[in-house]
Protein backbone atom coordinates (compact mmCIF):
# COMPACT_ATOMS: atom_id res chain seq x y z
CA UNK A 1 0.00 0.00 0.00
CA UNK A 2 1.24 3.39 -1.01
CA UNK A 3 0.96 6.04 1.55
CA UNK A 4 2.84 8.78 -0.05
CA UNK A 5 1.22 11.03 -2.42
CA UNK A 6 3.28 9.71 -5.44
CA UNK A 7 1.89 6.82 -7.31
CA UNK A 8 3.39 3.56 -7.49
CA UNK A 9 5.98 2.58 -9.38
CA UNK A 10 5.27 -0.23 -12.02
CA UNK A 11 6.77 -3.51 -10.75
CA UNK A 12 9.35 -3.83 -13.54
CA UNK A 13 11.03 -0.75 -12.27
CA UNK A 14 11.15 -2.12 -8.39
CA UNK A 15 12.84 -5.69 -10.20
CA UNK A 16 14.98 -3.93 -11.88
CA UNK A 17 16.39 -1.80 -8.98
CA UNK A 18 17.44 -5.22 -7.80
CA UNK A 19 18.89 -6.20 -11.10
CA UNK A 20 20.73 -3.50 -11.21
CA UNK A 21 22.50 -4.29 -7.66
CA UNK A 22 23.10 -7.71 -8.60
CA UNK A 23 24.35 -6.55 -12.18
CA UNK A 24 26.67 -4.34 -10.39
CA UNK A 25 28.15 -6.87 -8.15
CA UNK A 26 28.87 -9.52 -11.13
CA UNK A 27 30.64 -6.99 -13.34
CA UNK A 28 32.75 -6.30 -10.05
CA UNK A 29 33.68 -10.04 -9.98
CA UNK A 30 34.26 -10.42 -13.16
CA UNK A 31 36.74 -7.43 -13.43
CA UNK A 32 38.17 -8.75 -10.16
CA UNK A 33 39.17 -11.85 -12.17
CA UNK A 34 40.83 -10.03 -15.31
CA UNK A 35 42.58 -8.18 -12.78
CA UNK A 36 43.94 -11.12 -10.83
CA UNK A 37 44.11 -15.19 -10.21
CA UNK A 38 40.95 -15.59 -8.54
CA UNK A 39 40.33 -18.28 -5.65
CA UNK A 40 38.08 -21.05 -6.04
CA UNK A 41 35.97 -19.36 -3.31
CA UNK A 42 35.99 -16.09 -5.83
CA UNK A 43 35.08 -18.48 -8.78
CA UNK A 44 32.19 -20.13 -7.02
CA UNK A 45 30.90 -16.51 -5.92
CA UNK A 46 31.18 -15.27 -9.47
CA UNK A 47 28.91 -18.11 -10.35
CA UNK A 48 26.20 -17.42 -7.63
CA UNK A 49 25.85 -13.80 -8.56
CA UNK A 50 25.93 -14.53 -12.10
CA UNK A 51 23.42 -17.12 -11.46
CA UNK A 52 20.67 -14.80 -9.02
CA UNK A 53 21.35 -11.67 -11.68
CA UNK A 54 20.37 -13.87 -14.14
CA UNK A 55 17.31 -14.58 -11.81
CA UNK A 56 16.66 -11.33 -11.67
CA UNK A 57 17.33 -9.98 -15.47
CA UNK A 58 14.64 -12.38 -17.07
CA UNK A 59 12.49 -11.75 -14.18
CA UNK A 60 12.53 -8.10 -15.05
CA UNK A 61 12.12 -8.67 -18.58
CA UNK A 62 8.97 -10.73 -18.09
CA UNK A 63 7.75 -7.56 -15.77
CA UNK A 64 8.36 -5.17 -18.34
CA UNK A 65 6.48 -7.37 -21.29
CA UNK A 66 3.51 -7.44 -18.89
CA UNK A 67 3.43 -3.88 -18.42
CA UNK A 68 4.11 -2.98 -21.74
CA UNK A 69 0.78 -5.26 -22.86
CA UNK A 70 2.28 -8.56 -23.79
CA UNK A 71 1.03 -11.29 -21.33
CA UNK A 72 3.35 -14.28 -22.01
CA UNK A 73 1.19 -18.40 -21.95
CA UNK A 74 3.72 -20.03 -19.91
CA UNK A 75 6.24 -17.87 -17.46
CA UNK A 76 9.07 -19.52 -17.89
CA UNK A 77 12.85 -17.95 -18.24
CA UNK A 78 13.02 -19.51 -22.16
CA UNK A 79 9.57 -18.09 -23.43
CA UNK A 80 10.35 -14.67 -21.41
CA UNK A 81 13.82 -14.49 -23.58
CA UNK A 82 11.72 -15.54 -26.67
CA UNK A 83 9.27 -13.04 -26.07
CA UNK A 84 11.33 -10.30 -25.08
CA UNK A 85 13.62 -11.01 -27.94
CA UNK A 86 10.74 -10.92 -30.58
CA UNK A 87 9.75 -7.52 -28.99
CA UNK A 88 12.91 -6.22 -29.69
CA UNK A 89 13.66 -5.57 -25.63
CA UNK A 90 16.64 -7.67 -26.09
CA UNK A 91 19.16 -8.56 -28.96
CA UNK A 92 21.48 -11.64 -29.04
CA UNK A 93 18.39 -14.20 -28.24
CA UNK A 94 20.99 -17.46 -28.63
CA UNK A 95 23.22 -15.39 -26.32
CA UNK A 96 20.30 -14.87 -24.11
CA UNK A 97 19.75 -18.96 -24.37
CA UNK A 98 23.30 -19.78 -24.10
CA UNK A 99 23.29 -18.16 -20.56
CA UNK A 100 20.19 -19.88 -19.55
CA UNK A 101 21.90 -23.06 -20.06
CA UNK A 102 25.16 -21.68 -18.14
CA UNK A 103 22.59 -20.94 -15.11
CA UNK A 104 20.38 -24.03 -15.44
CA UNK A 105 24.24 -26.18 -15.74
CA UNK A 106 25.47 -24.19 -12.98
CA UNK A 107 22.64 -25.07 -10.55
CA UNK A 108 23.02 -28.69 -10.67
CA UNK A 109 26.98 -29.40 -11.66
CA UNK A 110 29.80 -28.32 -9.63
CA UNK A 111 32.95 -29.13 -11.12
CA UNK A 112 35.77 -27.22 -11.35
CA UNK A 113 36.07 -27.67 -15.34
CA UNK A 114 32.40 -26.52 -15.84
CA UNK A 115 33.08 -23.40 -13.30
CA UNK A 116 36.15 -22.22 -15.32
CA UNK A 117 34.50 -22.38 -18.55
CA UNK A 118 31.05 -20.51 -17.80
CA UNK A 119 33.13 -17.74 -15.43
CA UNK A 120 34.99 -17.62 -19.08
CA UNK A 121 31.45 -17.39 -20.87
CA UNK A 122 30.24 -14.85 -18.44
CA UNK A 123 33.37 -12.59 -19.46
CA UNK A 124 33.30 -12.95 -22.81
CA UNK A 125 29.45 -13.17 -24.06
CA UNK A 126 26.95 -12.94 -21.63
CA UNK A 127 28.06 -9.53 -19.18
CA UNK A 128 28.02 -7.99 -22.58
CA UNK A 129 23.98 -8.57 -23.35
CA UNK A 130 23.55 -8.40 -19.27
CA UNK A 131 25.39 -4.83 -19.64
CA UNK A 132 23.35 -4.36 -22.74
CA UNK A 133 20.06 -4.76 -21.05
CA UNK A 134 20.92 -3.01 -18.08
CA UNK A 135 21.83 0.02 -20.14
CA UNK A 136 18.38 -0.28 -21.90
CA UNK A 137 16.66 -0.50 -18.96
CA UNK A 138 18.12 2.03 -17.18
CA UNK A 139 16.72 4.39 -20.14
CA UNK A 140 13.38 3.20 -19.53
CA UNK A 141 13.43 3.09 -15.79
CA UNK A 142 15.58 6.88 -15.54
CA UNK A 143 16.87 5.29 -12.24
């Protein structure tokens, strides 16, 4: 319940603010890791940040399709990215896919091969449509 005298913001924009914190804090990782050897304790909390700002990015995507009009049949991360993709929110769908995959491997394997090879994924392909997003976003939202 709003008790101010502003109105309420649409829910996309109150997702996103968290986005945009966990955003934050995986870029920092990742730079931390170009800018040094990184523990395994580093690596494995590079995954679980890229792994709840993932959460959190198609989460706010699915937000922002319902308030924009587009009501998806099934919520699920895969038809949000389709979606989303298709209304031209986001570019680099297979990108998009690729890093639901990394999340959805990430969640249910933990070896040390697998953890070295998405942390290199993350750097290399999918901070750059995460960063892409969050810049588009951050037009829409004005935070």
């Amino acid at each position: 319940m709003n008790t101010s005298n502003a109105p309420d913001k649409p829910r996309y924009v109150y997702r996103f603010e968290n986005f945009k914190r966990a955003f934050l804090l995986l870029r920092e990782a990742i730079e931390l890791g170009l800018a040094r050897e990184t523990t395994q304790l580093e690596k494995e909390g590079t995954i679980q940040r890229f792994e709840y700002t993932w959460e959190l990015a198609w989460k706010t995507m699915k937000d922002y399709l319902e308030h924009t009009g587009i009501i998806l049949e099934t919520v699920t991360p895969s038809s949000t990215i389709k979606a989303a993709f298709a209304a031209n929110i986001i570019q680099n769908g297979d990108i998009w896919m690729q890093a639901l995959d990394a999340r959805n491997l990430m969640s249910h394997v933990y070896e040390f091969k697998s953890f070295n090879q998405v942390i290199a994924d993350i750097s290399a392909k999918y901070l750059n449509v995460l960063d892409d997003f969050y810049q588009d976003m951050l037009e829409k939202t004005n935070a």
